[in-house]
Protein backbone atom coordinates (compact mmCIF):
# COMPACT_ATOMS: atom_id res chain seq x y z
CA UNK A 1 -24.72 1.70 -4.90
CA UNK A 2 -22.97 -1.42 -6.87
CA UNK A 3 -19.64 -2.23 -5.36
CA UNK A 4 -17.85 -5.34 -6.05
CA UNK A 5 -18.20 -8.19 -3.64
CA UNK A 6 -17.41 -11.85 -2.95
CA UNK A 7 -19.93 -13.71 -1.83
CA UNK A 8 -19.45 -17.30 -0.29
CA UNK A 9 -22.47 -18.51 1.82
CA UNK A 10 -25.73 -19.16 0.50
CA UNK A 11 -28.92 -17.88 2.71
CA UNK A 12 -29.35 -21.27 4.42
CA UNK A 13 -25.83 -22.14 4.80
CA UNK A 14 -25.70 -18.69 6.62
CA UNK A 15 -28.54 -19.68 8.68
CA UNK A 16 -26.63 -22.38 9.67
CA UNK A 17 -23.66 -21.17 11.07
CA UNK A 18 -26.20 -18.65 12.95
CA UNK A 19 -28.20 -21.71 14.22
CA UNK A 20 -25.02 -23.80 15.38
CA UNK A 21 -23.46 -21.06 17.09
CA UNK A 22 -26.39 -20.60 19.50
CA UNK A 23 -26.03 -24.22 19.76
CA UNK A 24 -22.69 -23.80 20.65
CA UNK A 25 -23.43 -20.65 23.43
CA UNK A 26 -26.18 -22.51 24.36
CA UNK A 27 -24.77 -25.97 25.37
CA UNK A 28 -20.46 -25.80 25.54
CA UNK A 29 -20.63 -22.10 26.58
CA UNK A 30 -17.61 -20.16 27.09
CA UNK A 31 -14.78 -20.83 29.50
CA UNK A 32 -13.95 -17.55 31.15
CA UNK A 33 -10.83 -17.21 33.42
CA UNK A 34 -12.83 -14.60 35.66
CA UNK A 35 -14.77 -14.71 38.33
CA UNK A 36 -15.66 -11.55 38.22
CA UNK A 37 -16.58 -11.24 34.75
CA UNK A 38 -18.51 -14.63 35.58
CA UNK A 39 -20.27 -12.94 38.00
CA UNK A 40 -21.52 -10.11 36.07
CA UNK A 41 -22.60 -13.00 32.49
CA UNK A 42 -24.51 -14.59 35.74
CA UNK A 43 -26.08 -11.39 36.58
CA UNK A 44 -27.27 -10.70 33.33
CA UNK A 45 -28.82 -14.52 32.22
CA UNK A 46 -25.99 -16.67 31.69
CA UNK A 47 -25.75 -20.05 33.27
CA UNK A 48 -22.51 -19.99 35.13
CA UNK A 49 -20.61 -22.93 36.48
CA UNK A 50 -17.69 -21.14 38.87
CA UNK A 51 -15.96 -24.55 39.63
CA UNK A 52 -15.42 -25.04 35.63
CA UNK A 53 -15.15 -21.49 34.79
CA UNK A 54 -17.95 -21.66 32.02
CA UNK A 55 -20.69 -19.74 30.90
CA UNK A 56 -23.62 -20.95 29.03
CA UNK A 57 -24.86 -18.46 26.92
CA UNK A 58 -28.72 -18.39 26.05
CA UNK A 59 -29.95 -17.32 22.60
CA UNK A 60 -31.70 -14.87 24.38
CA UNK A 61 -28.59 -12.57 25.40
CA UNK A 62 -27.27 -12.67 22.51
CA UNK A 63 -30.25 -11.43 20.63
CA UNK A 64 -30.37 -8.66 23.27
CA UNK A 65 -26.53 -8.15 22.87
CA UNK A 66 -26.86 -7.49 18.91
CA UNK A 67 -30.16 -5.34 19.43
CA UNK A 68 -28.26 -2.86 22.10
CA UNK A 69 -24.49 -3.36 19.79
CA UNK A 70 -24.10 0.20 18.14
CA UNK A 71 -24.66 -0.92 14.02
CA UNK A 72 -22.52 1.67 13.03
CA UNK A 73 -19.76 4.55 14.36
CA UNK A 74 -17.05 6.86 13.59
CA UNK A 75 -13.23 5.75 14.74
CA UNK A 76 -11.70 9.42 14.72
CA UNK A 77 -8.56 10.37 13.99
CA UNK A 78 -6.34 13.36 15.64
CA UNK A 79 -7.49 15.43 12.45
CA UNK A 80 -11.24 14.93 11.18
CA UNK A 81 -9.89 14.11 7.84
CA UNK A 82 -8.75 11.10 8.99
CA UNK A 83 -11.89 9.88 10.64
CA UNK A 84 -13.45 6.50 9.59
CA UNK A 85 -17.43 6.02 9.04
CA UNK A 86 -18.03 2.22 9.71
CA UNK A 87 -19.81 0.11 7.94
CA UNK A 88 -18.08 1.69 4.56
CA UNK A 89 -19.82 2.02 1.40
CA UNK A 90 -17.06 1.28 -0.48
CA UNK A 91 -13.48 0.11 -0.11
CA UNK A 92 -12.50 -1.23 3.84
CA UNK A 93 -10.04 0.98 5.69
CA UNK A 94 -7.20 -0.08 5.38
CA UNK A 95 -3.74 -0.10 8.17
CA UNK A 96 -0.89 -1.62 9.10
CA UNK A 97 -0.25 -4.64 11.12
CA UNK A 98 0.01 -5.28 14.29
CA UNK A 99 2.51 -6.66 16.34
CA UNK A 100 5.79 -7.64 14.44
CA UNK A 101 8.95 -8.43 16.85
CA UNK A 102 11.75 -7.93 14.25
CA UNK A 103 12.11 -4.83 11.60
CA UNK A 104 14.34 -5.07 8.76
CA UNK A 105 16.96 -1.82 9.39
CA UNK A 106 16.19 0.85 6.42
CA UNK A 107 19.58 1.79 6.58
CA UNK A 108 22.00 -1.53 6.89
CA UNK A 109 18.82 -4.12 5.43
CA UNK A 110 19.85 -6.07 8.49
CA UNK A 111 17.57 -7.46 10.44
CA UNK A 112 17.13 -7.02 14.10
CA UNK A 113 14.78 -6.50 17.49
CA UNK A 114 12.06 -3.60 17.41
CA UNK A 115 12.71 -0.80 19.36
CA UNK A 116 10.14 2.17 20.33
CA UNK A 117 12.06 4.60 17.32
CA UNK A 118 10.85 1.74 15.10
CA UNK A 119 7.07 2.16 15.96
CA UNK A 120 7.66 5.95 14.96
CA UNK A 121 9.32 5.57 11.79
CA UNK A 122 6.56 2.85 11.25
CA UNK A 123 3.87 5.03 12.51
CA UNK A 124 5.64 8.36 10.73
CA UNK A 125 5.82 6.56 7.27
CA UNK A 126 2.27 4.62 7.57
CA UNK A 127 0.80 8.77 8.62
CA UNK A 128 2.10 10.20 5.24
CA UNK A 129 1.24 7.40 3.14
CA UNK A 130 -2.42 7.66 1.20
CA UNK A 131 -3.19 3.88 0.95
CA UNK A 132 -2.80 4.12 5.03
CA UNK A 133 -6.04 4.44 6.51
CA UNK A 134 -5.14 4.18 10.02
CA UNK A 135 -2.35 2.76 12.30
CA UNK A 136 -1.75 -0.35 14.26
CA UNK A 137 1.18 -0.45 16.77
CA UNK A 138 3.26 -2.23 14.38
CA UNK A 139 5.89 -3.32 15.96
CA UNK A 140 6.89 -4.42 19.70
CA UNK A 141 9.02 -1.67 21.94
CA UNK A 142 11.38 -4.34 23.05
CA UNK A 143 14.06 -2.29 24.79
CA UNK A 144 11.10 -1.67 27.52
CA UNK A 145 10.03 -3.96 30.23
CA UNK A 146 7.48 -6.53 29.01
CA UNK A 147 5.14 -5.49 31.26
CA UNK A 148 4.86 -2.30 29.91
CA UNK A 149 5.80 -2.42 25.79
CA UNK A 150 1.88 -1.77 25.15
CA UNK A 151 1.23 1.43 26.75
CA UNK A 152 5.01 2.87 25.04
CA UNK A 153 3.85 1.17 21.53
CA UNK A 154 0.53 2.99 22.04
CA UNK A 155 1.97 5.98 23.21
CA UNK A 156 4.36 6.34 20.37
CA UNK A 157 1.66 5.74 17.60
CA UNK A 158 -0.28 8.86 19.01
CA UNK A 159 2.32 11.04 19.01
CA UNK A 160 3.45 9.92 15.63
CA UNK A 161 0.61 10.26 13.76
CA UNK A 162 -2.74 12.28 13.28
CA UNK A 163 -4.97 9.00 11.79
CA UNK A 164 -6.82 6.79 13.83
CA UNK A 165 -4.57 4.39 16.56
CA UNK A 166 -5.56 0.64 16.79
CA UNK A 167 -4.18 -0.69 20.10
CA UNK A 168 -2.88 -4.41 20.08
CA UNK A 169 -1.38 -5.47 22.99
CA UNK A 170 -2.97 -4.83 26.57
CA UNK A 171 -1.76 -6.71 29.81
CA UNK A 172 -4.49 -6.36 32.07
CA UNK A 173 -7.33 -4.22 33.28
CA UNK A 174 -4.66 -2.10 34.73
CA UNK A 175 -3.03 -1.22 31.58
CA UNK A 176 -6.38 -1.04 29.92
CA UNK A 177 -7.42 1.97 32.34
CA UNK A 178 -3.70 3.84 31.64
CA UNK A 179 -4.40 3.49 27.98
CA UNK A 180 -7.95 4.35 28.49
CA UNK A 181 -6.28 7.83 30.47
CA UNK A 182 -3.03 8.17 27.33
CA UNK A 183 -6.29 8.39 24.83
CA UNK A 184 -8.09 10.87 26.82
CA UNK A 185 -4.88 13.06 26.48
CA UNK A 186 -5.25 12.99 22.91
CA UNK A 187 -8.71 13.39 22.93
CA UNK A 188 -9.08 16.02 25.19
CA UNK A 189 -10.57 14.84 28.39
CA UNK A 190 -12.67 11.31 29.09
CA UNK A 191 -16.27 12.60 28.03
CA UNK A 192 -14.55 13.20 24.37
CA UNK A 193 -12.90 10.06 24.25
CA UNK A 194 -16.15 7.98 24.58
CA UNK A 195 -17.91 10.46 22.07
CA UNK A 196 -15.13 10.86 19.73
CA UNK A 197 -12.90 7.26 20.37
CA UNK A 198 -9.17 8.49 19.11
CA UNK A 199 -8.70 4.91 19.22
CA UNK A 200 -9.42 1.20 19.48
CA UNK A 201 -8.18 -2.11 20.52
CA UNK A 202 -7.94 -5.63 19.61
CA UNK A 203 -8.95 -8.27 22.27
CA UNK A 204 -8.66 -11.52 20.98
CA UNK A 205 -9.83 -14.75 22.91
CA UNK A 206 -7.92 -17.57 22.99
CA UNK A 207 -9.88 -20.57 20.43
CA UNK A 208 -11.66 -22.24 20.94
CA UNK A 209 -13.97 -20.72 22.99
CA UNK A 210 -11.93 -19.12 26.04
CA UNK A 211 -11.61 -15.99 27.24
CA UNK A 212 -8.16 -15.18 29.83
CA UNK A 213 -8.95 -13.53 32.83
CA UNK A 214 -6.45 -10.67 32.13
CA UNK A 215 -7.63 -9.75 29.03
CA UNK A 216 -11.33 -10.36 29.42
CA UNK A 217 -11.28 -8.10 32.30
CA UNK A 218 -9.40 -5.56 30.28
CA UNK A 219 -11.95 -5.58 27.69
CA UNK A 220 -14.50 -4.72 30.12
CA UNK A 221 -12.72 -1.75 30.95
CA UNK A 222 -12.42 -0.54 27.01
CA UNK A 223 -16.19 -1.31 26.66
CA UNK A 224 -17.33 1.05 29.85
CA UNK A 225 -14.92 4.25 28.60
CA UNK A 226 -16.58 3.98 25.57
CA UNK A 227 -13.22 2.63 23.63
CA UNK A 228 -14.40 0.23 20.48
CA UNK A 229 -13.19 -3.08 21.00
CA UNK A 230 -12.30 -5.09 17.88
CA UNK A 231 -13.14 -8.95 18.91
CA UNK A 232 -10.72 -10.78 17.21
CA UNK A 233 -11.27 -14.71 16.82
CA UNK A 234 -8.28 -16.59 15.31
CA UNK A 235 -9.76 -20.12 15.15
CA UNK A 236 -7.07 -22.04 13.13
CA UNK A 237 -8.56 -24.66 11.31
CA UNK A 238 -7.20 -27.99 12.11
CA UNK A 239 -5.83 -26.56 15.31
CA UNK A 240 -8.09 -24.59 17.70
CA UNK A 241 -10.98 -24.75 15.34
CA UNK A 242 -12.19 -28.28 14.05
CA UNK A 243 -10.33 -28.45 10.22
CA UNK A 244 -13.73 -28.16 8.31
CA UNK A 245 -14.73 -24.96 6.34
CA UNK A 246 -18.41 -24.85 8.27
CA UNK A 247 -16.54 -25.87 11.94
CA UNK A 248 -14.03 -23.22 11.49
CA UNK A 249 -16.76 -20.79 10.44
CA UNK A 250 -19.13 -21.85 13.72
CA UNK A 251 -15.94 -21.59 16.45
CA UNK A 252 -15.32 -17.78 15.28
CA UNK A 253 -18.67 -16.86 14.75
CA UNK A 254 -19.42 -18.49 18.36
CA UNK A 255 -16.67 -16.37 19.91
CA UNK A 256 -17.40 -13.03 18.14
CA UNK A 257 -21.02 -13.62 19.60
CA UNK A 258 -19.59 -14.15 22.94
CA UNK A 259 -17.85 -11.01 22.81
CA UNK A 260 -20.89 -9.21 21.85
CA UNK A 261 -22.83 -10.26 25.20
CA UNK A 262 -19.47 -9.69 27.07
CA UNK A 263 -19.43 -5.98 25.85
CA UNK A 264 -22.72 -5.44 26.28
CA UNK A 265 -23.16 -6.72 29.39
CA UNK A 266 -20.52 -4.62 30.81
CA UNK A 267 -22.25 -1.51 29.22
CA UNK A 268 -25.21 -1.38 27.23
CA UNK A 269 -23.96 0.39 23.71
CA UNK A 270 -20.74 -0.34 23.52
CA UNK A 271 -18.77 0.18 20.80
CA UNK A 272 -17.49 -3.71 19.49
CA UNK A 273 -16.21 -4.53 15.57
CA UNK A 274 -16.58 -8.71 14.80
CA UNK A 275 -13.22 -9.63 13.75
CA UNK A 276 -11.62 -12.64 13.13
CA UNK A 277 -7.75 -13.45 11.60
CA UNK A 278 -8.71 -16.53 11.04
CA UNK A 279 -6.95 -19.53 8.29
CA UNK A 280 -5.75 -22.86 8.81
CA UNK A 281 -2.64 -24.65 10.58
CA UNK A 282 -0.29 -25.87 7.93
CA UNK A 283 -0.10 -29.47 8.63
CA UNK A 284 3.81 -29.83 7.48
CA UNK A 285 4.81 -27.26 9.57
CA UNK A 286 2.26 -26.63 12.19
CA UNK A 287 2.67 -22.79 11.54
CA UNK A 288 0.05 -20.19 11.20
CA UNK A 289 -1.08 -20.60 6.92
CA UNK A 290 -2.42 -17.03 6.07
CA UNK A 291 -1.44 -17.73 2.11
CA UNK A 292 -3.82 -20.79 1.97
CA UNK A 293 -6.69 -20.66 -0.13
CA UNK A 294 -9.18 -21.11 2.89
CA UNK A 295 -8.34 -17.75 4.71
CA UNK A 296 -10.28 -15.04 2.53
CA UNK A 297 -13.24 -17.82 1.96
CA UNK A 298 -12.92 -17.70 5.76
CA UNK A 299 -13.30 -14.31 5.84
CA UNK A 300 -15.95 -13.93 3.36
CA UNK A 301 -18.34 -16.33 5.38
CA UNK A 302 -17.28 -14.62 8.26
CA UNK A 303 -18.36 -10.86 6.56
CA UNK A 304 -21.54 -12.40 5.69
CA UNK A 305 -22.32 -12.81 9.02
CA UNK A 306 -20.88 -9.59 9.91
CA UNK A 307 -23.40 -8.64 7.99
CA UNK A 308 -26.27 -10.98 8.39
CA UNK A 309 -25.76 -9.10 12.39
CA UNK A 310 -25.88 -5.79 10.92
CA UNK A 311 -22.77 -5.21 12.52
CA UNK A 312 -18.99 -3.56 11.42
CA UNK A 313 -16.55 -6.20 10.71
CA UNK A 314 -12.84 -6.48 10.50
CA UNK A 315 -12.24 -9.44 8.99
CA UNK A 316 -10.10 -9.36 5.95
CA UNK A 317 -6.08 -9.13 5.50
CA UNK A 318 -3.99 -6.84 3.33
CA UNK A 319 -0.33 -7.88 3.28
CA UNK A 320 1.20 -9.23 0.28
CA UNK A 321 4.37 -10.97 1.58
CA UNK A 322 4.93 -13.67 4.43
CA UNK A 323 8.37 -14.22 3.60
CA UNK A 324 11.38 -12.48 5.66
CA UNK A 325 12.57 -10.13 2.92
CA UNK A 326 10.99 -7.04 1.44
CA UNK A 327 9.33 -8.05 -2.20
CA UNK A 328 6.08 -9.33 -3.98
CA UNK A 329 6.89 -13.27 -3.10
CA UNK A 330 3.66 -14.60 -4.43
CA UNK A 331 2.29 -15.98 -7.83
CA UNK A 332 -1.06 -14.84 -9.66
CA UNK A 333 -3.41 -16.99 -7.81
CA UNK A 334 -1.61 -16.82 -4.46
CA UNK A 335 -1.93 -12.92 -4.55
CA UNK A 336 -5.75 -13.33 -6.07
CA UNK A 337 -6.32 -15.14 -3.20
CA UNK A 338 -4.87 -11.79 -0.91
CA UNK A 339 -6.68 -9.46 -2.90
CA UNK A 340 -10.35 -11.44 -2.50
CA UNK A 341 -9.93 -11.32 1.00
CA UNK A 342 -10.46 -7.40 0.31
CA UNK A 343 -13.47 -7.79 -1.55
CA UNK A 344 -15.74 -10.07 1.28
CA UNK A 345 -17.63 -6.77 2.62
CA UNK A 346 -14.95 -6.42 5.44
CA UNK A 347 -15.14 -3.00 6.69
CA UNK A 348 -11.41 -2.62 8.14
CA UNK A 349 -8.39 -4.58 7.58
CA UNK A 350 -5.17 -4.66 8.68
CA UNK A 351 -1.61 -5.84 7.39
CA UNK A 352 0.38 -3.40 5.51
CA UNK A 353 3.99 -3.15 5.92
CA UNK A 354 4.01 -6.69 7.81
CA UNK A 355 6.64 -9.99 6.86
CA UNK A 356 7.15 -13.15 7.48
CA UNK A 357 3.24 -14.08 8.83
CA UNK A 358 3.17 -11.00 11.07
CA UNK A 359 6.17 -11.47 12.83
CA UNK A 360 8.77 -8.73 11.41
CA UNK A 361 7.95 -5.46 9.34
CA UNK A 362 9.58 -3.20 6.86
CA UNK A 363 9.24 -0.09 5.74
CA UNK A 364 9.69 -1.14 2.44
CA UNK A 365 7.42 -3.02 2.75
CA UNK A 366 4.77 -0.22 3.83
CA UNK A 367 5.71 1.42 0.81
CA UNK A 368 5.25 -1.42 -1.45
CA UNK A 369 1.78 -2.80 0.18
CA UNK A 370 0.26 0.83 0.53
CA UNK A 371 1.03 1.51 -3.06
CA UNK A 372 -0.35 -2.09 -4.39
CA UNK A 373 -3.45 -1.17 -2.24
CA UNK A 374 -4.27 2.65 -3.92
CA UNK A 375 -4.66 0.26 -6.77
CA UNK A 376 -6.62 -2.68 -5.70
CA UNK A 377 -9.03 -1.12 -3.30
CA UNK A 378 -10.02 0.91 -7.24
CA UNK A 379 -11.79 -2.79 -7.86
CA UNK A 380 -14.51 -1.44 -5.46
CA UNK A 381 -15.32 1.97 -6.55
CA UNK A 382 -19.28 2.19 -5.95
CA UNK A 383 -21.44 3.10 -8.94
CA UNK A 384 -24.82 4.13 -8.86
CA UNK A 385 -27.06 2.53 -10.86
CA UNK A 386 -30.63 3.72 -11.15
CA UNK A 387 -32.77 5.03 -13.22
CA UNK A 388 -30.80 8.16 -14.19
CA UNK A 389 -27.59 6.18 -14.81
CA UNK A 390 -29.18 3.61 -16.82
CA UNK A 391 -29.27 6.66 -19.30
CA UNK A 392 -31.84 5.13 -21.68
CA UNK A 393 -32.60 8.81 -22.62
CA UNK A 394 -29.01 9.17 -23.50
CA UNK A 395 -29.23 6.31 -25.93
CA UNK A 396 -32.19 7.15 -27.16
CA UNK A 397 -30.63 10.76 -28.13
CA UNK A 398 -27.40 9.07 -29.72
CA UNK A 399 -29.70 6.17 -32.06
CA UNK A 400 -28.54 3.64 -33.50
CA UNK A 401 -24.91 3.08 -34.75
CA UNK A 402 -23.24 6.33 -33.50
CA UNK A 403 -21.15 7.15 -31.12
CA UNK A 404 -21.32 8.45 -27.20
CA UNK A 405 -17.98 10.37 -27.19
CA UNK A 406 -18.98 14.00 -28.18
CA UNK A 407 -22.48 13.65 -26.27
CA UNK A 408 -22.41 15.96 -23.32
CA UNK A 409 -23.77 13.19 -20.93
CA UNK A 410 -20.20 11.52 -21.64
CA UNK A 411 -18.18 14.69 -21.02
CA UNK A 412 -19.49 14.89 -17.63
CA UNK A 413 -19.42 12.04 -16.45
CA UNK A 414 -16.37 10.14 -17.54
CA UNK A 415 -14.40 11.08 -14.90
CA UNK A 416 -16.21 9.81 -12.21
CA UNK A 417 -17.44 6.52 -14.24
CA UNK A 418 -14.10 5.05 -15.79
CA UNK A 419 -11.86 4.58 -13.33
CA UNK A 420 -8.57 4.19 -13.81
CA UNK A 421 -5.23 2.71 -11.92
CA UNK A 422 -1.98 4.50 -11.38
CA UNK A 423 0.60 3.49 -13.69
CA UNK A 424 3.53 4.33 -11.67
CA UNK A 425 2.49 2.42 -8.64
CA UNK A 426 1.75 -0.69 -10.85
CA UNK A 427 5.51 -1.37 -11.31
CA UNK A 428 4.93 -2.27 -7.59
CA UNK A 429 2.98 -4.80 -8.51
CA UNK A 430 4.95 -7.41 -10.23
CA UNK A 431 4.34 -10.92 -8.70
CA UNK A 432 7.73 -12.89 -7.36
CA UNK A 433 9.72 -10.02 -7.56
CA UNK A 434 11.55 -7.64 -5.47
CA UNK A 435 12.51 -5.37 -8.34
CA UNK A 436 10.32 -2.47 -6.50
CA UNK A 437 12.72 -2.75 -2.98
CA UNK A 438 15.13 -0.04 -3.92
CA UNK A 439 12.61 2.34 -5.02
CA UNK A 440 10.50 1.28 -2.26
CA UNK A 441 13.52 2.43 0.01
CA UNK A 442 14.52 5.43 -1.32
CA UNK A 443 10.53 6.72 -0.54
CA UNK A 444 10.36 5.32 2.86
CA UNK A 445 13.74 7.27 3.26
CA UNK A 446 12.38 10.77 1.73
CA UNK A 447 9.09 10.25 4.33
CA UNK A 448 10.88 9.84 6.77
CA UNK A 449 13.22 13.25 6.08
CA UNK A 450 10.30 15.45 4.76
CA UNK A 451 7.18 14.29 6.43
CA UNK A 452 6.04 16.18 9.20
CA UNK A 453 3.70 15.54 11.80
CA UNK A 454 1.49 18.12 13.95
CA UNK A 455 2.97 18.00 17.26
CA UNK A 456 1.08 17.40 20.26
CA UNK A 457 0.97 20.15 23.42
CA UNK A 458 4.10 20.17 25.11
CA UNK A 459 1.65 19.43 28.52
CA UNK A 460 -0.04 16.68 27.18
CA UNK A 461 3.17 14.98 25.96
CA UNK A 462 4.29 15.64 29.69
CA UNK A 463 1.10 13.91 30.92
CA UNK A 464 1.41 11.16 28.74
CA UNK A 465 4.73 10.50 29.80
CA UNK A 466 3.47 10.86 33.64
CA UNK A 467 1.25 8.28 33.08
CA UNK A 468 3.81 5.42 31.78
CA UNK A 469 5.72 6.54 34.36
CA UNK A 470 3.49 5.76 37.34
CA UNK A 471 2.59 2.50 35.63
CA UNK A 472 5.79 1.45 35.18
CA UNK A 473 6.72 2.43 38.84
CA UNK A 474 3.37 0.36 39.69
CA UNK A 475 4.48 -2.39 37.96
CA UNK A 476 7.84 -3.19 39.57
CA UNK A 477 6.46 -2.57 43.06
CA UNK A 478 5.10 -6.05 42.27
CA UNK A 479 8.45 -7.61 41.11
């Protein structure tokens, strides 16, 4: 099938980032903040230095890491509707970001702290709306003790929604195993979470090259109940990454393969997508730059590789505003640049519904970005072209100088071969504008009223609530 694509690597340039991020394994390693994660990269071929914390990674384990890496799987959602086949064929998946700290109030436009009956209007509105592929945890539950805001965040987004849950924020292998036990709920026992995963999570390491020994030994958890683990590198050129294209390119790549033997190591097949949110550091500010021309290049190399691994990837970014107020802030090329990060091969993305560089999130904004998206993601309808498609017969029936339109070849296939945008979500897509807001509010408002969302069992709502309990009780024991 033809689908559009960006390409940005040639072969050998590809070959090169391959080569120097062995290198990289091979001779700088990995620091990792465990020893007992150490332990078990020493068990399986790594050359460990404790004293250092570092972990030199032969070419040898990763090759065995990539051959054992599942190439592709299904994230499921709490209907099969909603399940996701990885690597697509098509469009990515698209969801909604990840971790925003501030929401913009639907009702007052205030803004103010996120609360956990944020996350479920988030999650709610991001459930009924079709350019919404699957949910993040949106927003941070910050009413509840910080040790504890992932399992509530993660907890809310199940019971507020029937698509597939991406996890963000886990504090340590004991949180890991409660949200391992809140996703067996939903899937209906431990066995059917690793065969069906209701969910996934993002572990990120910490660029370059480190790996904290909470989160590490979380991820190790994830990868033995059979949970997909989504290896996000955010190498920031300039700042944790060295400022070149190609360095940038080799520091993510190095970490994604690191996470790869990690995974694997703890259990052989485990589910792990190569991510990376990567861009450069503005060097006025010092802050994050997602709207710089670099980060979908970034993520195109990085999807080559992806691909060059044979592996899913979640590399690209769908969010069309990283300013603090609902709208479309960007220009034409500024929003080109958004919408080629979409077309790199990425299988998943996330961002929709986020503001102000991931920090806050409306649900305006949800509205506007899921509605721009039903229209973009049209760019990469797949055609088929072979020898029946190349209709030669066709033309051959028609001759010269006539026309196609009352052939019967044309009235059967049009529908499926033109493709055509929605004109009433295009007036959502007018560049530096925020002429869409009110509109965008009134439907976020008429989700929220009318949507409804299957219910889970009154016992496993119990359970779930049992379990954030005791892990809440655990975790002031400790105070």
């Amino acid at each position: 099938m033809a689908v559009a694509r960006l390409r940005f690597l040639d072969k050998d340039e590809e070959e090169l980032i391959h080569r120097k991020s062995i290198e990289c394994l091979e001779t700088i390693g990995v620091k990792v903040k465990s020893p007992t994660v150490l332990d078990m990269l020493g068990d399986a071929g790594a050359s460990v230095d404790a004293k250092r914390q570092v972990a030199l990674i032969p070419e040898s384990m990763v090759r065995e890491a990539l051959r054992t890496v599942p190439k592709e799987m299904t994230l499921h959602g709490r209907e099969k509707r909603h399940d996701m086949h990885i690597p697509v064929s098509s469009w990515p998946y698209c969801g909604t970001t990840g971790l925003g700290t501030y929401t913009i109030d639907i009702e007052t436009g205030q803004r103010r702290d996120s609360t956990v009956k944020d996350i479920a209007n988030c999650v709610k509105v991001a459930d009924a709306l079709e350019g919404v592929d699957y949910v993040q945890t949106s927003l941070t539950a910050t009413e509840v003790s910080p040790l504890t805001h992932g399992l509530h965040e993660l907890w809310t987004a199940f019971k507020n929604t029937t698509k597939h849950v991406q996890g963000v924020e886990i504090f340590n292998s004991e949180d890991a195993r409660a949200q391992i036990e809140l996703g067996a709920l939903i899937a209906g026992g431990a066995e059917e979470l690793r065969r069906e995963p209701r969910f996934t999570v993002i572990h990120c390491s910490i660029a370059p090259l480190m790996f904290e020994r909470d989160a590490v030994e979380a991820m190790v958890e994830f990868a033995k109940a059979g949970v997909p683990i989504t290896t996000m590198s955010m190498s920031l050129s300039g700042g944790t990454a060295p400022v070149t294209m190609a360095g940038t390119l080799v520091n993510a790549n190095s970490e994604n393969l690191a996470s790869y033997v990690i995974g694997q190591a703890a259990s052989k097949g485990a589910r792990t997508i190569y991510c990376s949110s990567s861009t450069p550091v503005n060097m006025m500010t010092g802050m994050i730059f997602y709207e710089s021309v670099n980060q979908p290049l970034i993520a195109a190399g990085l999807a080559q590789m992806a691909s060059r691994y044979g592996v899913p990837c979640m590399v690209g970014d769908w969010g069309v505003n990283d300013t603090e107020e609902p709208g479309v802030p960007h220009t034409l090329s500024e929003t080109m640049g958004i919408a080629l990060s979409t077309m790199t091969g990425t299988d998943m993305q996330g961002g929709i519904g986020t503001l102000d560089n991931a920090k806050g999130v409306a649900l305006e904004q949800q509205v506007i970005d899921a509605y721009i998206w039903e229209n973009v993601r049209r760019q990469m309808t797949p055609f088929e072209i072979s020898e029946a498609t190349a209709a030669l017969d066709v033309i051959r029936q028609v001759g010269h100088g006539n026309t196609f339109l009352s052939n019967i070849h044309t009235a059967r296939n049009f529908r499926r071969e033109v493709v055509l945008r929605d004109p009433a979500k295009g007036r959502f897509e007018a560049t530096t504008s925020k002429v869409m807001v009110a509109e965008a509010r009134e439907i976020a408002k008429r989700l929220l009223r009318e949507h409804e969302v299957p219910a889970l069992d009154v016992s496993v709502l119990d359970e779930g609530d049992r379990v954030i309990r005791e892990r809440e009780k655990s975790v002031a024991s400790r105070r």
